[in-house]
Protein backbone atom coordinates (compact mmCIF):
# COMPACT_ATOMS: atom_id res chain seq x y z
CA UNK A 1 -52.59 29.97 -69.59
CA UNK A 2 -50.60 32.16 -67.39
CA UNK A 3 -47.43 31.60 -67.78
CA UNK A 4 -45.42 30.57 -71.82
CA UNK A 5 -41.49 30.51 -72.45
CA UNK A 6 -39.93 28.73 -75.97
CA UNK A 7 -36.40 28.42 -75.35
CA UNK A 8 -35.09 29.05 -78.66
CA UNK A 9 -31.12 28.86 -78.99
CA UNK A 10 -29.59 32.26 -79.01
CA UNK A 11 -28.09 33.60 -82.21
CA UNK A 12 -24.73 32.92 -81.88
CA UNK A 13 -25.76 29.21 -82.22
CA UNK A 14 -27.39 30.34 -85.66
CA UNK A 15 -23.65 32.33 -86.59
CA UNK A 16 -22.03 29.07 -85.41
CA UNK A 17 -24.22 26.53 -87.71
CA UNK A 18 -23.44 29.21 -90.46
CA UNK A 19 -19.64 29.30 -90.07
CA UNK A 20 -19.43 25.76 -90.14
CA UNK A 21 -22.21 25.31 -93.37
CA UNK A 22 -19.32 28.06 -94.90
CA UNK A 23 -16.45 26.34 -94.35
CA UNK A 24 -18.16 23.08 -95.28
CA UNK A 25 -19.05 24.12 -98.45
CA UNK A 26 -15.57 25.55 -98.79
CA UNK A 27 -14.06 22.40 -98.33
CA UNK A 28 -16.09 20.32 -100.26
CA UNK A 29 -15.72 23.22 -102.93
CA UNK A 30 -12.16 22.66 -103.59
CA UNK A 31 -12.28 19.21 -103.34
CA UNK A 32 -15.10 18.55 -105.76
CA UNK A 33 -16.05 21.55 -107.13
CA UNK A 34 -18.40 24.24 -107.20
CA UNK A 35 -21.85 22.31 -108.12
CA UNK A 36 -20.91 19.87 -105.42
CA UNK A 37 -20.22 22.58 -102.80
CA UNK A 38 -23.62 23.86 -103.86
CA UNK A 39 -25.73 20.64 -103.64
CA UNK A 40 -23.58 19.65 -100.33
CA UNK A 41 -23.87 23.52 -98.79
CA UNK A 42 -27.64 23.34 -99.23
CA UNK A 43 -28.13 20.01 -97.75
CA UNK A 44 -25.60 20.97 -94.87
CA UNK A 45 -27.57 24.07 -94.08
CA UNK A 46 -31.21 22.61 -94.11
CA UNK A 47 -29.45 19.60 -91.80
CA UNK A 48 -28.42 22.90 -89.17
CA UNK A 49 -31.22 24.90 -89.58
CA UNK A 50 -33.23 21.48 -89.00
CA UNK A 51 -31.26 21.08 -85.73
CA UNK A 52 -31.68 24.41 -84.14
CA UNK A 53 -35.16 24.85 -84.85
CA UNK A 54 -36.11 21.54 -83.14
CA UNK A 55 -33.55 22.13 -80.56
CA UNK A 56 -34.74 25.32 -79.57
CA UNK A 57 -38.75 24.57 -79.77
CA UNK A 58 -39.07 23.10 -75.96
CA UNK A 59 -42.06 25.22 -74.55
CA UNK A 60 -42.27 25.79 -71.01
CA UNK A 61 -46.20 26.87 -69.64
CA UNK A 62 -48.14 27.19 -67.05
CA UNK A 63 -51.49 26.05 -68.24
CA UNK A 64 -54.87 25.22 -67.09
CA UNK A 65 -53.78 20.94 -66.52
CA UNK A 66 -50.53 21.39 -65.01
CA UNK A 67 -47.03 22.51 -65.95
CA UNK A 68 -45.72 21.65 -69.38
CA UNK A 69 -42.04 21.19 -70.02
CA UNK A 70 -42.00 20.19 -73.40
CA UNK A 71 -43.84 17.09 -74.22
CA UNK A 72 -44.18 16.31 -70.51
CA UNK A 73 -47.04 17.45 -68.31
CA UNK A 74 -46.81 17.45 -64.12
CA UNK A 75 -50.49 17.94 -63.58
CA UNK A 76 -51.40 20.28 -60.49
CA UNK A 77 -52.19 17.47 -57.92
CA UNK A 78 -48.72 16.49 -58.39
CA UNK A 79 -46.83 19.40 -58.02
CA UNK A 80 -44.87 19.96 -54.49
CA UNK A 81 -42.67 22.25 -53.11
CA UNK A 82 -40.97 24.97 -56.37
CA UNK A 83 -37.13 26.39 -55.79
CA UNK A 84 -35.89 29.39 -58.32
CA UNK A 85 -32.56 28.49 -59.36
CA UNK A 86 -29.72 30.69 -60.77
CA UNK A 87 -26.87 29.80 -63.58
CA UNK A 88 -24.79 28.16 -60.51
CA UNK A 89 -27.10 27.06 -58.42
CA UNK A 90 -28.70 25.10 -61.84
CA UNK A 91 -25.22 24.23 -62.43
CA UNK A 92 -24.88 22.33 -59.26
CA UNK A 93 -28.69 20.49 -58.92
CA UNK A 94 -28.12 19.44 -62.72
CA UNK A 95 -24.32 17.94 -61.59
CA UNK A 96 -23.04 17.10 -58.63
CA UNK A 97 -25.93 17.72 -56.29
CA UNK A 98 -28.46 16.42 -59.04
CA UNK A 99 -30.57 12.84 -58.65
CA UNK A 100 -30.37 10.55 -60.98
CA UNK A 101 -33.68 10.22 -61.43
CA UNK A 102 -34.57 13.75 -61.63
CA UNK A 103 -36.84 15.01 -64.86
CA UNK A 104 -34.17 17.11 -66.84
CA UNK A 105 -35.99 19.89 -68.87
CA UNK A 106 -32.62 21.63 -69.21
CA UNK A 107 -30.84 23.86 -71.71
CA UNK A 108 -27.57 24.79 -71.69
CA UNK A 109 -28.01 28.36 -72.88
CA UNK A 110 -30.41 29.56 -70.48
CA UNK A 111 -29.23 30.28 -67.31
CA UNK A 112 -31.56 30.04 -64.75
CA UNK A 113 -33.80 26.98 -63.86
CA UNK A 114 -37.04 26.23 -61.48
CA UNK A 115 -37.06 22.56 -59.76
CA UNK A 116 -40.44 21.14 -58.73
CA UNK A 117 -40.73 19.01 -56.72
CA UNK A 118 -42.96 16.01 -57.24
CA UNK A 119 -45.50 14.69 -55.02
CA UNK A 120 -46.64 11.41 -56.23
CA UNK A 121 -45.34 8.31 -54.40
CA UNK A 122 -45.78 6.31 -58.47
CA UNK A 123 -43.82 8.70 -60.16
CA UNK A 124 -40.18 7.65 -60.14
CA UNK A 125 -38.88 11.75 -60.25
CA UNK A 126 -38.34 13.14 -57.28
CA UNK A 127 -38.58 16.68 -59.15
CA UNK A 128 -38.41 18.39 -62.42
CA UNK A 129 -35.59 20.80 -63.54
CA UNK A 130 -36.70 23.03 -65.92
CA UNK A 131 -34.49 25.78 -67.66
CA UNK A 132 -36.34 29.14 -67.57
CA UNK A 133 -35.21 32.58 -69.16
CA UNK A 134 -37.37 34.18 -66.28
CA UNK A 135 -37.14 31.63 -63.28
CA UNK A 136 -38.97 33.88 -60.73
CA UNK A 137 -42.01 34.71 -62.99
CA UNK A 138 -42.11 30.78 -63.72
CA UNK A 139 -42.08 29.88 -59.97
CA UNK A 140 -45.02 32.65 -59.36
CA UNK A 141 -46.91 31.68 -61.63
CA UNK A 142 -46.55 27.74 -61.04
CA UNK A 143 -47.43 28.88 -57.20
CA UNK A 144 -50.40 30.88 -58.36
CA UNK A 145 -51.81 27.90 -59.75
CA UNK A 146 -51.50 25.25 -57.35
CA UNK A 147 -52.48 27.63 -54.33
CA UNK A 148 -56.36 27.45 -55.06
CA UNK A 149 -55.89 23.33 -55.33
CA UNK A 150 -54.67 23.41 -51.72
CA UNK A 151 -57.08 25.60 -50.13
């Protein structure tokens, strides 16, 4: 493996899930009382914490088979052309220049992105858009990998 990113949500998404679990409980507290708020707080916070973790467990590698992008694997003899991508630049392939049948590995959070593109007349994606803290590492070491195939 040369190349591993998780893109975990960023802590302000953890303050977030805990200001609303706070004012939940709050609410629910004054409506129905304190052993209430306490049953419905804990179940509220295991629900967010639930969320975010399996929200923010998409792994991104560069591994012996191919690329992963969370469950999905684009195996070497597949990969084509790779394009490093910044916040707008990932902004506009994932909108109004995107295709609709483009494989969306995308976060919202992470800012830059690396589209590659697919060569493999079966496959119905014409690329893959994957979010990437470190979009320029990703694409090197994608390229890396792929260059002794085609030689």
């Amino acid at each position: 493996m040369t190349y591993r990113e998780r893109l975990r949500v960023p802590a302000s998404w953890w303050v977030t899930g805990l200001f609303f679990a706070v004012s939940f409980v709050t609410a629910v507290g004054f409506y129905a009382g304190p052993l209430v708020a306490l049953v419905a707080g804990a179940v509220t916070a295991a629900a967010i914490t639930a969320a975010l973790l399996r929200y923010g467990q998409v792994v991104v590698a560069v591994e012996q088979d191919g690329l992963h992008a969370g469950d999905a694997l684009l195996e070497w003899a597949y990969v084509g052309a790779v394009t490093v991508h910044d916040r707008a630049s990932t902004r506009r392939r994932s909108g109004a220049e995107a295709d609709h049948d483009a494989w969306l590995v995308l976060r919202g959070y992470v800012p830059g992105s690396v589209e590659v593109a697919v060569d493999d007349p079966a496959d119905p994606h014409p690329y893959w858009l994957v979010s990437s803290r470190r979009p320029a590492e990703l694409a090197r070491a994608i390229e890396a990998a792929i260059s002794p195939s085609r030689t």
